[in-house]
Structure formats: structure tokens, C-alpha cells
N, C-alpha and C. Protein backbone atom coordinates (compact mmCIF):
# COMPACT_ATOMS: atom_id res chain seq x y z
N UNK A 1 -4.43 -7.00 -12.46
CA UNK A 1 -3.77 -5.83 -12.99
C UNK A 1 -2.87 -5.23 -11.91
N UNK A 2 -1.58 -4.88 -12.24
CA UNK A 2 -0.45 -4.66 -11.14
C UNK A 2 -1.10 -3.03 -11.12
N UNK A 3 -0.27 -2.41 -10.03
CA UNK A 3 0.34 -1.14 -10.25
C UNK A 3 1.36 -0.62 -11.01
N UNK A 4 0.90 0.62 -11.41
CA UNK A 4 2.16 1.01 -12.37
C UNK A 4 3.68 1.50 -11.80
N UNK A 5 4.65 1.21 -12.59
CA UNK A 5 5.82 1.51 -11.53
C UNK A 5 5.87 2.32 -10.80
N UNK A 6 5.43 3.88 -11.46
CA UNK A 6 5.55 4.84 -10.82
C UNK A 6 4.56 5.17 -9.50
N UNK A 7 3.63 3.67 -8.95
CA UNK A 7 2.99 3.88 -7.88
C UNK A 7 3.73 3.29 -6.81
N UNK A 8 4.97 2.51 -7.22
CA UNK A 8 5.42 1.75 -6.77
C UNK A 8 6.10 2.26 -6.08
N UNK A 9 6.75 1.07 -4.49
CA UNK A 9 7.68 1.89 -3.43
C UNK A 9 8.70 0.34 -3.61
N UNK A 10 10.15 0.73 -3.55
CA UNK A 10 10.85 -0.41 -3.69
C UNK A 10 12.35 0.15 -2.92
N UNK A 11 13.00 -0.80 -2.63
CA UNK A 11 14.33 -0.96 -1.50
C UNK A 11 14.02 -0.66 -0.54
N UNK A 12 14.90 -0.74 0.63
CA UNK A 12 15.19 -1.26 1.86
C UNK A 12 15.12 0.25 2.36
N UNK A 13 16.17 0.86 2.00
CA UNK A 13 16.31 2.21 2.81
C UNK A 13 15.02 2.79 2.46
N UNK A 14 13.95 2.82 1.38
CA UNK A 14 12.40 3.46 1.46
C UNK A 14 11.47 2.81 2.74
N UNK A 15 11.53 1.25 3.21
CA UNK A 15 10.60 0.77 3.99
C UNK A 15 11.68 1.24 5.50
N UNK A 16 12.78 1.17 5.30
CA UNK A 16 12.83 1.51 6.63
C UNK A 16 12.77 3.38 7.33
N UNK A 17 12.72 4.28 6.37
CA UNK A 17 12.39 5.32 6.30
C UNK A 17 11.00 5.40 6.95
N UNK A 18 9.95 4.81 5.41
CA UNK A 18 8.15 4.40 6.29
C UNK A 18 8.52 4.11 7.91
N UNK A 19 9.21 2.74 7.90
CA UNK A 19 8.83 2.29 9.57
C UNK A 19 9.28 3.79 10.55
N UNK A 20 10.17 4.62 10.56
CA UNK A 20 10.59 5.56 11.53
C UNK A 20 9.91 6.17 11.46
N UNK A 21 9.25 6.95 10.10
CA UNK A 21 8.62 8.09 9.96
C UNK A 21 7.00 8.29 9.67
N UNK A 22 6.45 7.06 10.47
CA UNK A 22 4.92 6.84 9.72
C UNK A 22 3.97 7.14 10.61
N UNK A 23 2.78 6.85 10.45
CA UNK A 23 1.90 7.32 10.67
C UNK A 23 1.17 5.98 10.51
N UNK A 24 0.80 5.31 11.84
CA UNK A 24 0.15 3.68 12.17
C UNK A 24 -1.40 3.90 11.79
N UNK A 25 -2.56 3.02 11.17
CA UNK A 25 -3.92 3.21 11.17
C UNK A 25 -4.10 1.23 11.24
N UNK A 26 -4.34 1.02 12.64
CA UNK A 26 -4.62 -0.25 12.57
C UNK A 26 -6.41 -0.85 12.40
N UNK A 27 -6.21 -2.06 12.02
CA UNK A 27 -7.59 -2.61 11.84
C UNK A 27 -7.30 -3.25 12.03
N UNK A 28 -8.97 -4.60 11.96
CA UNK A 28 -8.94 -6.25 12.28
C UNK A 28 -7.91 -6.99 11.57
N UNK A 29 -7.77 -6.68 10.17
CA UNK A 29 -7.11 -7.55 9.10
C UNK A 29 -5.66 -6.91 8.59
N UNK A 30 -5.41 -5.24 8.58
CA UNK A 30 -4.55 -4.36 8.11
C UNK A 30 -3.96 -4.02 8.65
N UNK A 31 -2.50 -3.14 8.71
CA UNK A 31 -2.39 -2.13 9.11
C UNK A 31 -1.94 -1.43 8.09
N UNK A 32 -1.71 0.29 7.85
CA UNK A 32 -1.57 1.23 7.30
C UNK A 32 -0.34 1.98 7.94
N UNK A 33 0.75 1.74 7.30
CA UNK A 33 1.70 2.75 7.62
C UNK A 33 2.17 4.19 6.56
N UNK A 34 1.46 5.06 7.02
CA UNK A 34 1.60 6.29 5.90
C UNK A 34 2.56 7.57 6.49
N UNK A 35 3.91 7.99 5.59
CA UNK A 35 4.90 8.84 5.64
C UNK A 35 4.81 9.68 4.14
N UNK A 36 5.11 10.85 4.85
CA UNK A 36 5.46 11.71 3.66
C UNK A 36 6.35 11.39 3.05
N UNK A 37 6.02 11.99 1.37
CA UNK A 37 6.99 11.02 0.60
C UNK A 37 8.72 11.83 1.11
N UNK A 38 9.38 11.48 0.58
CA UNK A 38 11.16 11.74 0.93
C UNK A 38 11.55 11.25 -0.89
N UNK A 39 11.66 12.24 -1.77
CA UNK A 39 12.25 11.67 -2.84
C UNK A 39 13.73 11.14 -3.06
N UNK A 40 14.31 11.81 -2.27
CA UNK A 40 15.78 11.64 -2.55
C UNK A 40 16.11 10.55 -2.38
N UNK A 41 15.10 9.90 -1.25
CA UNK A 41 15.90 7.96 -1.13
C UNK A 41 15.46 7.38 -2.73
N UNK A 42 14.34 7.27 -3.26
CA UNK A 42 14.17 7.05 -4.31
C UNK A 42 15.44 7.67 -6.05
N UNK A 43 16.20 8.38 -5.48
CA UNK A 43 17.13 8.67 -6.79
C UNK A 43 18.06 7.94 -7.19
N UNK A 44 18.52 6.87 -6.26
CA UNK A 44 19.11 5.67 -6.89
C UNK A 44 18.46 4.84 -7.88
N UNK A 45 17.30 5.15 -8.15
CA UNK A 45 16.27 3.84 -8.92
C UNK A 45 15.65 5.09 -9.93
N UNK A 46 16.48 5.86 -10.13
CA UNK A 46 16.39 6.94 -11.71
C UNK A 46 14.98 7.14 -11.63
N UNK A 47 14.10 7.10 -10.41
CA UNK A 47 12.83 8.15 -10.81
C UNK A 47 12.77 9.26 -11.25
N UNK A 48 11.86 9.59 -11.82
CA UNK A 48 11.34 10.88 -13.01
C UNK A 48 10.48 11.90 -11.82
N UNK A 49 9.95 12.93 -12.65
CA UNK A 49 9.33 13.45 -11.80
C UNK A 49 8.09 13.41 -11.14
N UNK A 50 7.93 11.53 -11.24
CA UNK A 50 6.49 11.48 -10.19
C UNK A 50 7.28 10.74 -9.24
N UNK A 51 8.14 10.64 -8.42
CA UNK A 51 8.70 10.54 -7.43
C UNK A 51 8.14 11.09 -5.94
N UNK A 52 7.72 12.33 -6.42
CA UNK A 52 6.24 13.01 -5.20
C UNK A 52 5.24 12.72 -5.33
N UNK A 53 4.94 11.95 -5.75
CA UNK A 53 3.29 11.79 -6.21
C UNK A 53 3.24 10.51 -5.53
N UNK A 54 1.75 10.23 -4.78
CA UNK A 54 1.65 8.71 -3.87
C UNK A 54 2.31 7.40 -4.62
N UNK A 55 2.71 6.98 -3.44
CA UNK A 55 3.12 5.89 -3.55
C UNK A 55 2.70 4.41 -2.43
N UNK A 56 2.64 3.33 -3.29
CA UNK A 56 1.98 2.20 -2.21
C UNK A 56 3.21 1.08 -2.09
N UNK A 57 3.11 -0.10 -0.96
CA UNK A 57 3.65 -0.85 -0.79
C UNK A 57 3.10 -1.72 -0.20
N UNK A 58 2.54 -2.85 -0.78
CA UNK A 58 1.56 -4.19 -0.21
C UNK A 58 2.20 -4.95 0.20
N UNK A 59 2.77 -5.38 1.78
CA UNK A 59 3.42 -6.65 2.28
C UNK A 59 2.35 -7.08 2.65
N UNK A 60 2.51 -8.64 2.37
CA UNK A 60 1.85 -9.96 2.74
C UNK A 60 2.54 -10.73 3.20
N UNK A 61 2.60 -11.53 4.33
CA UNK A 61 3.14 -12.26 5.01
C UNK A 61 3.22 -13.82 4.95
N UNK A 62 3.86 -14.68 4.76
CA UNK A 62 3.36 -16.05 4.99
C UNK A 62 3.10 -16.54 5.56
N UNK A 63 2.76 -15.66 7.05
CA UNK A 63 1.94 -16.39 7.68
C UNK A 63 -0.02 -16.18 7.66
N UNK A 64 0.00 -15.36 6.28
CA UNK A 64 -1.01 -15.00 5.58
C UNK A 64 -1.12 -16.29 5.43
N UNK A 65 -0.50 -16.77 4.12
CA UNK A 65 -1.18 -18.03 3.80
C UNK A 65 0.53 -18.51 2.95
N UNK A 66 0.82 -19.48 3.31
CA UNK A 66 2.09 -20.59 3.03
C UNK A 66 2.48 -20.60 1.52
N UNK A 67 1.27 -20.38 0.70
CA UNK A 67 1.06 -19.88 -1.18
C UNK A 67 1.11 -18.90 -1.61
N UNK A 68 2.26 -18.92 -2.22
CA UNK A 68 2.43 -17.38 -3.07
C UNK A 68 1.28 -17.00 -3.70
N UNK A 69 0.87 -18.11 -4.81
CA UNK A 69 -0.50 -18.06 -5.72
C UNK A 69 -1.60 -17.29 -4.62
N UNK A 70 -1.92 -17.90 -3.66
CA UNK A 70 -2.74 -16.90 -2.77
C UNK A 70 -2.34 -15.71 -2.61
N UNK A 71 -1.39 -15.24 -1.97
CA UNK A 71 -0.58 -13.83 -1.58
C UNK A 71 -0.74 -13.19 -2.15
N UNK A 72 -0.18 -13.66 -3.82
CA UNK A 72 -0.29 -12.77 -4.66
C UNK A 72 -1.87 -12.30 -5.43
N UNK A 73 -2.63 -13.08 -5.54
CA UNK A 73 -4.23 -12.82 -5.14
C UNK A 73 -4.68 -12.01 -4.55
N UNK A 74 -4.33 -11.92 -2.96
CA UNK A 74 -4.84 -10.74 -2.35
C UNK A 74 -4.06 -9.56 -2.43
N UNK A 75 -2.93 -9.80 -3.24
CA UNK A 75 -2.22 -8.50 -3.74
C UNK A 75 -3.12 -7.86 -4.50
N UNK A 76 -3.00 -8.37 -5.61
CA UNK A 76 -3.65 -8.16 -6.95
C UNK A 76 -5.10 -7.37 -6.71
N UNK A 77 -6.02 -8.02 -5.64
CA UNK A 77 -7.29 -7.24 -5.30
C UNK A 77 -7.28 -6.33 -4.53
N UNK A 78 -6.19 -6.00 -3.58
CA UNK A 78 -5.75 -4.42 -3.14
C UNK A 78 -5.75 -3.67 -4.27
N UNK A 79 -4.83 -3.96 -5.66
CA UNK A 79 -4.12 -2.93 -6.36
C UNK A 79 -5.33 -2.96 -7.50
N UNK A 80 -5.94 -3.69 -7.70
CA UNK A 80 -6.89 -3.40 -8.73
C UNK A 80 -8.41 -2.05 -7.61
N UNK A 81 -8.44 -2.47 -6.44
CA UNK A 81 -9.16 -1.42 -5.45
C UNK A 81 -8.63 -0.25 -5.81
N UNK A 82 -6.90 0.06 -5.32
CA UNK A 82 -6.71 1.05 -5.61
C UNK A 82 -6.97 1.96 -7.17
N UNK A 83 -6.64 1.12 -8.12
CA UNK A 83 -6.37 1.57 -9.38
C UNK A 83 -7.92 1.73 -10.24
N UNK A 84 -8.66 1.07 -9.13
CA UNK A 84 -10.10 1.72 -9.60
C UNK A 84 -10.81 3.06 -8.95
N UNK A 85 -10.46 2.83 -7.48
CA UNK A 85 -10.89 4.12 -6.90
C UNK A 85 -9.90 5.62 -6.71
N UNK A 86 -9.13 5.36 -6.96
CA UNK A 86 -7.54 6.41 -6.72
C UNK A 86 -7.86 6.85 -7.87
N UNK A 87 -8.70 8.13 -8.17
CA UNK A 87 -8.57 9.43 -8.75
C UNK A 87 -7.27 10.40 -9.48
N UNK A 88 -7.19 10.36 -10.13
CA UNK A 88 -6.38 11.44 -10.90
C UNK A 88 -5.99 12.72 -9.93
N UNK A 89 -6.90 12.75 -9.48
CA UNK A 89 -6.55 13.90 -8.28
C UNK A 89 -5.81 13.53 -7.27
N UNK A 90 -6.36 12.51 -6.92
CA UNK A 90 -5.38 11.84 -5.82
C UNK A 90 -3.87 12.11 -5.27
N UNK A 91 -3.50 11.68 -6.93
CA UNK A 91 -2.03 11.04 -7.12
C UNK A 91 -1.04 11.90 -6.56
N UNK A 92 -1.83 13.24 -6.53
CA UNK A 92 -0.38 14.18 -6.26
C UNK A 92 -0.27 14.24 -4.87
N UNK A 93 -0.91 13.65 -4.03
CA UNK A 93 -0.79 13.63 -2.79
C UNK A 93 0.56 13.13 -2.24
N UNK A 94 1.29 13.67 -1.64
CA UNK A 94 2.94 13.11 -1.46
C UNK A 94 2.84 12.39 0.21
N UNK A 95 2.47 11.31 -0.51
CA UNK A 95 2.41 10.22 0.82
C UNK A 95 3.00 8.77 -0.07
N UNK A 96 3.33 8.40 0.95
CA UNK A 96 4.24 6.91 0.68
C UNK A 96 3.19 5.95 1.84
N UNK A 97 2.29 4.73 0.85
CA UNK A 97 1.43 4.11 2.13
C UNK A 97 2.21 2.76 1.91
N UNK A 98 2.35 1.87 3.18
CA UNK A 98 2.58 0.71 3.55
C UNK A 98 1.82 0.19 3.93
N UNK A 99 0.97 -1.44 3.37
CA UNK A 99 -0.07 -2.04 3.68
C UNK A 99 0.54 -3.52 4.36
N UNK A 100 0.47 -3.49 5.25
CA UNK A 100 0.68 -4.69 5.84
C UNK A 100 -0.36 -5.50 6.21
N UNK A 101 -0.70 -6.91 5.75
CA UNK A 101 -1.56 -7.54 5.69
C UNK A 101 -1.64 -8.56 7.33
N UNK A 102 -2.31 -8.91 8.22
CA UNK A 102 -2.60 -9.78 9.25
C UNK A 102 -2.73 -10.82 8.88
N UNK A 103 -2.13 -11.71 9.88
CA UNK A 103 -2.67 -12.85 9.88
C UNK A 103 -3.90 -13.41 10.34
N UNK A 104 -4.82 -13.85 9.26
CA UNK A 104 -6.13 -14.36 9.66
C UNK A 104 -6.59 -15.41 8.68
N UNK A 105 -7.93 -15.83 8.42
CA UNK A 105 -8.83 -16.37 7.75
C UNK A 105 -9.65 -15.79 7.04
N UNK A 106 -9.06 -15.01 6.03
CA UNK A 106 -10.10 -14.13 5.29
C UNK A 106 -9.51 -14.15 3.62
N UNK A 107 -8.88 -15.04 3.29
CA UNK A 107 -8.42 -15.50 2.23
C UNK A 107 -9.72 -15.87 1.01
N UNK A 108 -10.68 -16.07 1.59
CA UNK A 108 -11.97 -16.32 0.58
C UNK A 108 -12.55 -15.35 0.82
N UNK A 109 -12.78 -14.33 1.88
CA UNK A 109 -14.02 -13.24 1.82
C UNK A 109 -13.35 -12.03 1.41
N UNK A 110 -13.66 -11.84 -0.52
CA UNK A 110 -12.94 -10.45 -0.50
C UNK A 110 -13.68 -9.01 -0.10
N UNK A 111 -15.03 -9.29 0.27
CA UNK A 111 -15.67 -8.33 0.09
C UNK A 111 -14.88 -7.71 2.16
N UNK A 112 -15.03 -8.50 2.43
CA UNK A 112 -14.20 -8.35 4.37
C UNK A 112 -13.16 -7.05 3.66
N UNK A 113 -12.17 -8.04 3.09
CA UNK A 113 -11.18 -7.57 3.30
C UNK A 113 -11.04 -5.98 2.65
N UNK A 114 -11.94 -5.84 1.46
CA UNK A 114 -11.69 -4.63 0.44
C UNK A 114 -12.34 -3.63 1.72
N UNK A 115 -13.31 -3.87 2.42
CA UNK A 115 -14.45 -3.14 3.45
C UNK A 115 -13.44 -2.37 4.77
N UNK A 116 -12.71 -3.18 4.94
CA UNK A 116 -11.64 -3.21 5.65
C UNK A 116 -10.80 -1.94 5.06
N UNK A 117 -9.84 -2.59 3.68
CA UNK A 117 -9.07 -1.98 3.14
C UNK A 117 -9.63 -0.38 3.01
N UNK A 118 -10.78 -0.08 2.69
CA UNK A 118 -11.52 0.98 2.46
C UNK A 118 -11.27 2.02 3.78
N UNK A 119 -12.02 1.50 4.35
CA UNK A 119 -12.15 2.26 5.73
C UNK A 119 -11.06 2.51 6.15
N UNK A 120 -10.22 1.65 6.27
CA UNK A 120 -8.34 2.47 6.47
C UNK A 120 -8.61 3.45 5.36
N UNK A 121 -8.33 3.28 4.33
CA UNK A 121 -8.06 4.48 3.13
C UNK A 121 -8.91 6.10 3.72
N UNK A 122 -10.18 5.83 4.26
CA UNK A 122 -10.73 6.62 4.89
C UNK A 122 -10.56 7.18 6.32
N UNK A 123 -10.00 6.71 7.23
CA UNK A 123 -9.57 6.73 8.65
C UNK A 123 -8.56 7.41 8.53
N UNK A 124 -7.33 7.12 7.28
CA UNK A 124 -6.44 7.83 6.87
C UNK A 124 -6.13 9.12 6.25
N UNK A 125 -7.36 9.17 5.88
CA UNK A 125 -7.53 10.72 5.22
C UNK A 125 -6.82 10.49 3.46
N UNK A 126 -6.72 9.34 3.29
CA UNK A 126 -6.15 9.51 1.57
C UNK A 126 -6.98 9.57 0.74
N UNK A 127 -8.26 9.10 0.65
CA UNK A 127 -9.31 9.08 -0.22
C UNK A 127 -10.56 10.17 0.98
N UNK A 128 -11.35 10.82 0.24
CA UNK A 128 -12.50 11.58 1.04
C UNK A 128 -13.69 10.85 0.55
């Protein structure tokens, strides 16, 4: 199950905004780059008014793993994490997060990686 658009972070001038203006939370497997949201870069792409409301961005790398079919796997079990634990309350939180995935061997252990993923979400202060 994807994210819905409106969780979504997309173009160039939004990730390079994140990279200047973020806020690093590294781990074994992750890192977490979190910036306040900035709507106005987003008004080229006709957002509505959840444009302030969180937003995510899952890069995976190939040097993750060489298979999209994989990549997109451990996409998919980030965004189904989020879209189970991310509260209604949540949403209005005006943060823009960037998940950048490491290169490792953890392509079969999802429980690692969600444990992982978690504890950033918590280290970060987005979920209590």
C-alpha cells in the first residue's frame, strides 16, 4: 500500500531545500533528514491545502540492492509502517521527513529494519 499523494514530497528544488535545511538523525541502517515544511516550493505541483501537513520521502539506493523489485519492497514496508502508525493527529505536524536508506544486508530482516525505522521516528520527536 503506497502513500497517499498528499504525504508525498516530489521535485528537485523540495530535496534540495531538505538537504540545506534539515535536521540529520543517523542510525545503523537509516538516516532521517527532517525540515520544516516550506509550502511555496510545492505550488508548482497545484497542492491544496495539505501542503503543511507532514510530508515523507523514501530514497533507496542501489547500492541497497541492484533490484528494483527489492527496493521497492522495502519501500512499501516503510510506508505501510507509516500509514499504520501515523495518527490523524500527527499529520498536521509541518515537517517534511527524508528517509535515506544504507547500504547493508538487511534486505530479509524486516523486523531490524522497521525497529530501526521506529526509533528514528522516536529520536526525532515525530511520533511520541
Amino acid at each position: 500500500m503506497a502513500l497517499p499523494k498528499e504525504m508525498r514530497l516530489k521535485g528537485h528544488r523540495t530535496f534540495s531545500y531538505i538537504h540545506k535545511n534539515s535536521t540529520t538523525y543517523h542510525g545503523k541502517l537509516m538516516t532521517f533528514k527532517i525540515a520544516r515544511s516550506n509550502p511555496e516550493i510545492l505550488l508548482t505541483h497545484k497542492s491544496t491545502n495539505t501542503s503543511n501537513n507532514f510530508r515523507v520521502a523514501i530514497a533507496i539506493s542501489k547500492k541497497v540492492s541492484k533490484k528494483a523489485v527489492e527496493r521497492n519492497k522495502l519501500r512499501r514496508i516503510l510506508q505501510e509502517w507509516l500509514l499504520t502508525n501515523m495518527q490523524k493527529i500527527n499529520t498536521h505536524k509541518p515537517y517534511w521527513l527524508l528517509v535515506n536508506l544504507k547500504f547493508g544486508d538487511f534486505c530479509n530482516n524486516k523486523s531490524t529494519l522497521l525497529e530501526e525505522f521506529q526509533n528514528l521516528m522516536f529520536k526525532s520527536r515525530l511520533i511520541k
